[in-house]
N, C-alpha and C. Protein backbone atom coordinates (compact mmCIF):
# COMPACT_ATOMS: atom_id res chain seq x y z
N UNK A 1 -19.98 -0.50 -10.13
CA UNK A 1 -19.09 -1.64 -10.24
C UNK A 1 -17.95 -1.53 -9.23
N UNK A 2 -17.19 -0.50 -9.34
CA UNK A 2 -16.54 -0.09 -7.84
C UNK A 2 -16.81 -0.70 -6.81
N UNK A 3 -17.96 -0.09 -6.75
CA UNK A 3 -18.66 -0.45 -4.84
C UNK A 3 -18.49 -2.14 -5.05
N UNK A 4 -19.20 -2.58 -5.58
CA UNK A 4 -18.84 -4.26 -5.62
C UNK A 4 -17.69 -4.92 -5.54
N UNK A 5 -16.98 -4.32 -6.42
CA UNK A 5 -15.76 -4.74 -6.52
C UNK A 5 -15.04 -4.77 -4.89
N UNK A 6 -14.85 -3.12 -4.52
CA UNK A 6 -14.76 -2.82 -2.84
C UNK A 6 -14.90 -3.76 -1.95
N UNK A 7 -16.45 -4.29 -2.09
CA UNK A 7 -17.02 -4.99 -1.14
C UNK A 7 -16.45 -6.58 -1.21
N UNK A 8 -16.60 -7.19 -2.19
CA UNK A 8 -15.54 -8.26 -2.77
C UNK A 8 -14.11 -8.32 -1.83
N UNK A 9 -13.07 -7.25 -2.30
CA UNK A 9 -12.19 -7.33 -1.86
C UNK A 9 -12.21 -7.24 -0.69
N UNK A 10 -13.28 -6.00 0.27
CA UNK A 10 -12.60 -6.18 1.85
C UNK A 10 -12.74 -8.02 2.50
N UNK A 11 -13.88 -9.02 1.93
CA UNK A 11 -14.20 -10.25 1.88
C UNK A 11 -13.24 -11.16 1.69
N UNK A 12 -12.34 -10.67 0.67
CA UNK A 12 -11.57 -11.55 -0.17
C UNK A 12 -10.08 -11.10 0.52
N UNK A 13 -10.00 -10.30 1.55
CA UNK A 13 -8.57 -10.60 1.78
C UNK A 13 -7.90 -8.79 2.36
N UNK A 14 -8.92 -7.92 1.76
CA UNK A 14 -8.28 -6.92 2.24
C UNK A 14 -8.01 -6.19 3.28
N UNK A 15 -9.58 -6.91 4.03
CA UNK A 15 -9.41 -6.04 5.56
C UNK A 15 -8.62 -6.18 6.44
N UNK A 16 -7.98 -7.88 5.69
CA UNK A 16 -6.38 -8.49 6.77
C UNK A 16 -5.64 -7.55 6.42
N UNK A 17 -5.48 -7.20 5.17
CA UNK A 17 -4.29 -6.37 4.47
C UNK A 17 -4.05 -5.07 4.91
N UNK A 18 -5.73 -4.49 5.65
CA UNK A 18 -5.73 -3.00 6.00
C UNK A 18 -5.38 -3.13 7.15
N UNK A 19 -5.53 -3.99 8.03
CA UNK A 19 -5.25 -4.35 9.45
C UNK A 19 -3.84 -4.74 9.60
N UNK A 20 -3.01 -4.77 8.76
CA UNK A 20 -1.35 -5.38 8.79
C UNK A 20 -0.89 -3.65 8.52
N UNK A 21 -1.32 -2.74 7.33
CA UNK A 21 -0.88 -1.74 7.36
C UNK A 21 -1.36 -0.89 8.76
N UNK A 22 -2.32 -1.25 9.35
CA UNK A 22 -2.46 -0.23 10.42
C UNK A 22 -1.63 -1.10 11.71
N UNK A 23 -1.06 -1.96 11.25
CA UNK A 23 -0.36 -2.62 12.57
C UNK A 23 0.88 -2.14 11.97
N UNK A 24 1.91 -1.58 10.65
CA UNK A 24 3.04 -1.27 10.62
C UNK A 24 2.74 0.49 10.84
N UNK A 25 1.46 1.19 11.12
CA UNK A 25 1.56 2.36 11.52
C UNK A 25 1.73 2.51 12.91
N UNK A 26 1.50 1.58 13.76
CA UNK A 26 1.03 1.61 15.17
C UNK A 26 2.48 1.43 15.43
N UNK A 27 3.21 0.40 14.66
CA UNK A 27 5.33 0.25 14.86
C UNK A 27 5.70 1.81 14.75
N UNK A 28 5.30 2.30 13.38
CA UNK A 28 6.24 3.40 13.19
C UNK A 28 5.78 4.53 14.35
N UNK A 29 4.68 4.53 14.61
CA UNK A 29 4.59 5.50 15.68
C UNK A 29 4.78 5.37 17.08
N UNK A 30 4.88 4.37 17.90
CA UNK A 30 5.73 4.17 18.32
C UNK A 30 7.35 5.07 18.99
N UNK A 31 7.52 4.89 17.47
CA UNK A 31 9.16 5.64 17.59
C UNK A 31 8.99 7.22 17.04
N UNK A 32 9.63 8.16 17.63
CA UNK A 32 8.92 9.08 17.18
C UNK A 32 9.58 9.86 15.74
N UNK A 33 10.81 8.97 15.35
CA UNK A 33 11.24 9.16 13.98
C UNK A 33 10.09 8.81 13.47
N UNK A 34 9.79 7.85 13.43
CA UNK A 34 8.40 6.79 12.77
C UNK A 34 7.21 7.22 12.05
N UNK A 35 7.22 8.78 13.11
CA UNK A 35 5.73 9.49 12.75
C UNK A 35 5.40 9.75 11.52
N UNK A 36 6.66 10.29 10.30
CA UNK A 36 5.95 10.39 9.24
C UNK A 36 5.29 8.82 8.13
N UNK A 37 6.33 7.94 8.89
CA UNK A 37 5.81 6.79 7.96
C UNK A 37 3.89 5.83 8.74
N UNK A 38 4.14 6.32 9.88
CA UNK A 38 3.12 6.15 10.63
C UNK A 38 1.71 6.63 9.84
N UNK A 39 2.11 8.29 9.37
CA UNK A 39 0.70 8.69 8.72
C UNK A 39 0.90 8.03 6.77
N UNK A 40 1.96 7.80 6.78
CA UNK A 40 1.48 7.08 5.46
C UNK A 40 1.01 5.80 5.19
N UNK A 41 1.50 5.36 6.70
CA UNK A 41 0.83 3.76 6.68
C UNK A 41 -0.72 3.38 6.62
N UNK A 42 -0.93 4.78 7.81
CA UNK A 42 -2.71 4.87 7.68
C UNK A 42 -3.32 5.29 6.04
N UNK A 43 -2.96 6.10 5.39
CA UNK A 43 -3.36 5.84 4.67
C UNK A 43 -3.23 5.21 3.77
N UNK A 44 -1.88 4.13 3.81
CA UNK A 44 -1.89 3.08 3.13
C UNK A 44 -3.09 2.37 3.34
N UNK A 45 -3.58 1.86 4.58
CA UNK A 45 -4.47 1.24 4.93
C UNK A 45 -5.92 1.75 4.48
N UNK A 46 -6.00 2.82 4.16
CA UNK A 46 -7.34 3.08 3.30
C UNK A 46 -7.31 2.50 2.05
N UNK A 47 -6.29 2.98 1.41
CA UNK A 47 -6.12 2.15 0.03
C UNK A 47 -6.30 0.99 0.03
N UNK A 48 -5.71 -0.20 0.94
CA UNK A 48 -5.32 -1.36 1.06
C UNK A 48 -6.73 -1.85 1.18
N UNK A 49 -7.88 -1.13 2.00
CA UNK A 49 -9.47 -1.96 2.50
C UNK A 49 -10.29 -0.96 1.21
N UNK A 50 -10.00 -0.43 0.35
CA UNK A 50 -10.73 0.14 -0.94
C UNK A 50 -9.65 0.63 -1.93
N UNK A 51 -9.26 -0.38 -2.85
CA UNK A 51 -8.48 0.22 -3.51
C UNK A 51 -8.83 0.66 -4.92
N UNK A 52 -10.13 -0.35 -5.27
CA UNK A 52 -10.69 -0.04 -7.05
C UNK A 52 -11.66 1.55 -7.09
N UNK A 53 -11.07 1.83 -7.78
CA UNK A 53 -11.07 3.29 -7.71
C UNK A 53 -10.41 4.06 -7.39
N UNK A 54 -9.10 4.20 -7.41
CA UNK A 54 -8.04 4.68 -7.13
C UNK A 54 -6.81 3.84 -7.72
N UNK A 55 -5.51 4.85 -7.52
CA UNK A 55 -4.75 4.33 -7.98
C UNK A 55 -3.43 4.80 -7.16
N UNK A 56 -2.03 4.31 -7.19
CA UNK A 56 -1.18 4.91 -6.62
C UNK A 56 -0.07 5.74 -7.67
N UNK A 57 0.45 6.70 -7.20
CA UNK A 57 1.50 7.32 -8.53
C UNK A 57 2.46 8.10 -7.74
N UNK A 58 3.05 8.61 -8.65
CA UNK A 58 4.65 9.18 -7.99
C UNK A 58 3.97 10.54 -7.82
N UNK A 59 4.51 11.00 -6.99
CA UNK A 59 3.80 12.60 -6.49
C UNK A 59 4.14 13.73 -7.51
N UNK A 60 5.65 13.41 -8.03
CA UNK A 60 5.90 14.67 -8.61
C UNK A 60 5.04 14.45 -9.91
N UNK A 61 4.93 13.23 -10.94
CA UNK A 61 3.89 13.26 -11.65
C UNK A 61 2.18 13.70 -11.55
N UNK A 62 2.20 12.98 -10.33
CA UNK A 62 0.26 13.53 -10.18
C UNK A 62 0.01 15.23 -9.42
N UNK A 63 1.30 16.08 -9.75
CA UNK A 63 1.28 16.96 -9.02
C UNK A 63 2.03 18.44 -9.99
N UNK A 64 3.35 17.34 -10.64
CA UNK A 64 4.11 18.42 -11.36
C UNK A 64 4.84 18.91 -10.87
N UNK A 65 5.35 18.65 -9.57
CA UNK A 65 6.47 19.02 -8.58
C UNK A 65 7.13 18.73 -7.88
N UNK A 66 8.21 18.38 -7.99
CA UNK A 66 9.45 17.54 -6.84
C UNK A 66 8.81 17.94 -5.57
N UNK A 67 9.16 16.94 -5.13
CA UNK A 67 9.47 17.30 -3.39
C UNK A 67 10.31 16.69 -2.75
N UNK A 68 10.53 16.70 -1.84
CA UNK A 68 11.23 16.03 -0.70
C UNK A 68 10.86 14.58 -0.66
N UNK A 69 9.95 13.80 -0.73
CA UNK A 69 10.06 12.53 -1.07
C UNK A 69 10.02 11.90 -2.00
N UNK A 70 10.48 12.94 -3.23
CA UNK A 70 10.82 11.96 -4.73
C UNK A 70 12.27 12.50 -5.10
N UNK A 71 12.92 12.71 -4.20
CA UNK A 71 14.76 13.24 -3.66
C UNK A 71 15.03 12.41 -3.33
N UNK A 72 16.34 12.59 -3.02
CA UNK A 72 17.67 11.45 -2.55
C UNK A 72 17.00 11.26 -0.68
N UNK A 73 16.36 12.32 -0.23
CA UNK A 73 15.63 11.99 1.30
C UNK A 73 14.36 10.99 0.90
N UNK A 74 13.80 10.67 0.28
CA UNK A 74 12.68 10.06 -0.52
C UNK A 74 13.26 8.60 -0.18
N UNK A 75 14.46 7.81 -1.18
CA UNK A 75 15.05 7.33 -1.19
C UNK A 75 15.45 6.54 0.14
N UNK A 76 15.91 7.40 0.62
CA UNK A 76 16.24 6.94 2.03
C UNK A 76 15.49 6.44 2.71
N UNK A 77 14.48 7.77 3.01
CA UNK A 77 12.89 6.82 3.80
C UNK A 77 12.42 5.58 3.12
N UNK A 78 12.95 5.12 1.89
CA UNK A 78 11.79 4.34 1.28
C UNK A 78 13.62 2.72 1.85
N UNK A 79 14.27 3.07 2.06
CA UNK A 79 15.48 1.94 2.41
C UNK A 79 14.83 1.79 3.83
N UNK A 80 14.47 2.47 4.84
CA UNK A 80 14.42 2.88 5.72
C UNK A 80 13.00 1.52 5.81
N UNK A 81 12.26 2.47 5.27
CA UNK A 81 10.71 1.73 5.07
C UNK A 81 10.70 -0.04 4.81
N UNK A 82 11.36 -0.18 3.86
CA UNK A 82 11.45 -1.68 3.45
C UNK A 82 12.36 -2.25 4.15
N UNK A 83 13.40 -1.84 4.78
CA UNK A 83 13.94 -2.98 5.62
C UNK A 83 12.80 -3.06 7.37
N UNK A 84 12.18 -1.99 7.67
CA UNK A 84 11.48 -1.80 9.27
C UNK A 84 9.79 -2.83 8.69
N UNK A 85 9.31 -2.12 7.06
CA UNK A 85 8.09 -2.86 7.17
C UNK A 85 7.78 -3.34 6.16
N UNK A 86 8.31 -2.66 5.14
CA UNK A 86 7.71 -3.14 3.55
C UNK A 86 8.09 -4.03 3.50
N UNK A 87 9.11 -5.00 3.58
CA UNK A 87 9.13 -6.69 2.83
C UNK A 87 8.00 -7.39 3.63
N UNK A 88 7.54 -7.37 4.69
CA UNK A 88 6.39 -7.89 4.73
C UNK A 88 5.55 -7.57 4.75
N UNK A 89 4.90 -6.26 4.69
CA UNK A 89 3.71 -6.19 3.84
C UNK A 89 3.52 -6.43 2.36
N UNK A 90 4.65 -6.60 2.10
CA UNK A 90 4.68 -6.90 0.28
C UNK A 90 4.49 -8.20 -0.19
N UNK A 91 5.48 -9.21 1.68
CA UNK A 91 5.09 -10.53 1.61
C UNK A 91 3.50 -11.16 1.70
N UNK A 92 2.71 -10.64 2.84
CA UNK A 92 1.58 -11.04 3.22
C UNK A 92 0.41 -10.39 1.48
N UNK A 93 1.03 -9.02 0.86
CA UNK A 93 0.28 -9.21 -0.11
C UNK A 93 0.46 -10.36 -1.72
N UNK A 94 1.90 -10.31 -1.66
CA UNK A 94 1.92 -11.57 -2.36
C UNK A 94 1.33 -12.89 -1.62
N UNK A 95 1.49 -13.38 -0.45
CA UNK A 95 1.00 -14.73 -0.51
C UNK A 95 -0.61 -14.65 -0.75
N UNK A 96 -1.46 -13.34 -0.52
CA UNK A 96 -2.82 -13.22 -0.94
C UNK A 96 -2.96 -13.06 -2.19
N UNK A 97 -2.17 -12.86 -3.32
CA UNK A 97 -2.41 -12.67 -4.44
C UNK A 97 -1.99 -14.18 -4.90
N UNK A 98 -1.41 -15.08 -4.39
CA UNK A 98 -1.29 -16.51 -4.96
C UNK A 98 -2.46 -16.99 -4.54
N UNK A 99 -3.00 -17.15 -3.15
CA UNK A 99 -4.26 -17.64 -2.96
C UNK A 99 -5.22 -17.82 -3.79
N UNK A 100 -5.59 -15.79 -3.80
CA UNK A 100 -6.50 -15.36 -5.06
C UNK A 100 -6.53 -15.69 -6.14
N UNK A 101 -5.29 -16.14 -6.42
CA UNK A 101 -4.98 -16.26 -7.87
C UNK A 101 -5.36 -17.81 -8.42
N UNK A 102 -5.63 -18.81 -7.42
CA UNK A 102 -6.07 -20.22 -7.47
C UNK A 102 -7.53 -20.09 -8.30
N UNK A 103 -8.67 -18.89 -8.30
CA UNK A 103 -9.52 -18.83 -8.58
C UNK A 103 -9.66 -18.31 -9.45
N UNK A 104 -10.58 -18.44 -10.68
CA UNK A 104 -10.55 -17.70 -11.67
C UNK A 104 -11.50 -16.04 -10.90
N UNK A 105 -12.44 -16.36 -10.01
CA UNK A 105 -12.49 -15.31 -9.66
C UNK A 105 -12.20 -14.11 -8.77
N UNK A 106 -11.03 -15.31 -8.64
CA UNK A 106 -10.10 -14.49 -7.78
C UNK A 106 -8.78 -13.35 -8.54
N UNK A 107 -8.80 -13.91 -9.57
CA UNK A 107 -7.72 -13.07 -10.28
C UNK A 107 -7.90 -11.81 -10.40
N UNK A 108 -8.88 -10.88 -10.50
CA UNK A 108 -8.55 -9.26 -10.51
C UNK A 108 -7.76 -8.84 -9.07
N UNK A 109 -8.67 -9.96 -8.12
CA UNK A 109 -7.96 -9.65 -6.84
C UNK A 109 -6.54 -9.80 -6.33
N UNK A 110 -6.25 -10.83 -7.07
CA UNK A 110 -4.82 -10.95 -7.15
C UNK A 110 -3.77 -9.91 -7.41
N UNK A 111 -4.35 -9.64 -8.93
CA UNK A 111 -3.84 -8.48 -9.69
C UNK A 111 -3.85 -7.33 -8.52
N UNK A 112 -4.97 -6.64 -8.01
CA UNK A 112 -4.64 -5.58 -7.21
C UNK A 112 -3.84 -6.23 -5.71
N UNK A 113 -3.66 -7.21 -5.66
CA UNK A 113 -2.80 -7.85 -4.43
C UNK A 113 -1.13 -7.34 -5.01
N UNK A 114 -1.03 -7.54 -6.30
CA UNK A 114 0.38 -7.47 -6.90
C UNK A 114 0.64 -6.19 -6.75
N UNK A 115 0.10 -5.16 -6.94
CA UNK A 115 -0.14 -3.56 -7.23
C UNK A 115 0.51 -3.24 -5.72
N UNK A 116 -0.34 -3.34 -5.25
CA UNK A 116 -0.51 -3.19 -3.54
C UNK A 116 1.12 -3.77 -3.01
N UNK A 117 2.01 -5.00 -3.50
CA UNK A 117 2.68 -5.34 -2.83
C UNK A 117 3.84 -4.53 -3.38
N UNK A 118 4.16 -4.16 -4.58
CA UNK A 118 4.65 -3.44 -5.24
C UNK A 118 4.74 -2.00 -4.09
N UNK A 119 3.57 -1.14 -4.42
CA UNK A 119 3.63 -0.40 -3.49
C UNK A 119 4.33 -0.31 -2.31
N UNK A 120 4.03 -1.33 -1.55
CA UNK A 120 4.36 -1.93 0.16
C UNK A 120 6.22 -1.65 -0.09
N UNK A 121 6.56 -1.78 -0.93
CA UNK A 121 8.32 -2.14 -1.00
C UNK A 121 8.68 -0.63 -1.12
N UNK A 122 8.01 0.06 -1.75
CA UNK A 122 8.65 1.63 -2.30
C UNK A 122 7.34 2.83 -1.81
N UNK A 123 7.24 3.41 -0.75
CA UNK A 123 6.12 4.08 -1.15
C UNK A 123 6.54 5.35 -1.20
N UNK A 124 7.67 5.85 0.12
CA UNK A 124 8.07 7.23 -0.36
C UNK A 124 7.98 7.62 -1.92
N UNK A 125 7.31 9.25 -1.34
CA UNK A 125 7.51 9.67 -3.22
C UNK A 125 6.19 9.83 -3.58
N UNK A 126 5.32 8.93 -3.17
CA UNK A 126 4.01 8.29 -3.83
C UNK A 126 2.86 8.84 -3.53
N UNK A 127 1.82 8.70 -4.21
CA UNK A 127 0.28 9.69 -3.50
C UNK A 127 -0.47 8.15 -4.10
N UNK A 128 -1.75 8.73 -3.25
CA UNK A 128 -3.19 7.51 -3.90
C UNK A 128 -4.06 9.26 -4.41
N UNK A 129 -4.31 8.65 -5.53
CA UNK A 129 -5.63 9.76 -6.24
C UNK A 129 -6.57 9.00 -6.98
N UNK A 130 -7.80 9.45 -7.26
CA UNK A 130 -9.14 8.85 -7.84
C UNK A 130 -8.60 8.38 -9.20
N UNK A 131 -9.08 7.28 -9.77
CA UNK A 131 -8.86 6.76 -11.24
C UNK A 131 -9.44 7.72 -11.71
């Protein structure tokens, strides 16, 4: 059911979505402050073109251990993050989750459009791990 689902979504909207996160990695790297948000963007972008089956969570929970990006430096990168890229990746996934959302079978997709944009605003801190 996964795999379908997967396949659905890259159809339904995600491969734009993976292609916008690998266009805010290609910004952050760029600059060479940038680099660490650069490698989280890429793998934002895995998540973003397969996300059912997985999930996103705070690191020190899926891990059991503070770190450095669920700190007051965490924080920062994630102010940092949403004013350079996250409000619009959060935008382009909300306006795909209204689209989606016109359809009745569009609504799970929506739903993980909302997840995803959520994400896009805050990610410092955060891991993707298997459901």
């Amino acid at each position: 059911m996964t795999l379908i689902l997967n396949i659905l979504w890259i159809l339904l909207g995600g491969a734009w979505m993976a292609v916008g996160w690998l266009i805010a990695a290609l910004i952050m790297a760029l600059s060479i402050i940038g680099l660490p948000w650069a490698r989280a963007a890429v793998t934002m972008a895995g998540f973003a073109l397969l996300p059912f089956g997985f999930q996103a969570m705070n690191r020190e929970a899926a891990f059991g251990l503070p770190d450095i990006g669920t700190g007051p430096l965490g924080t920062l990168g994630n102010l940092i993050w949403l004013i350079v890229a996250g409000w619009w990746l959060a935008l382009g996934h909300l306006i795909s989750a209204v689209l989606l959302a016109l359809t009745i079978i569009g609504l799970p997709f929506a739903w993980a459009h909302l997840k995803l944009a959520s994400f896009a605003l805050w990610p410092v801190g955060r891991t993707i791990v298997p459901r």
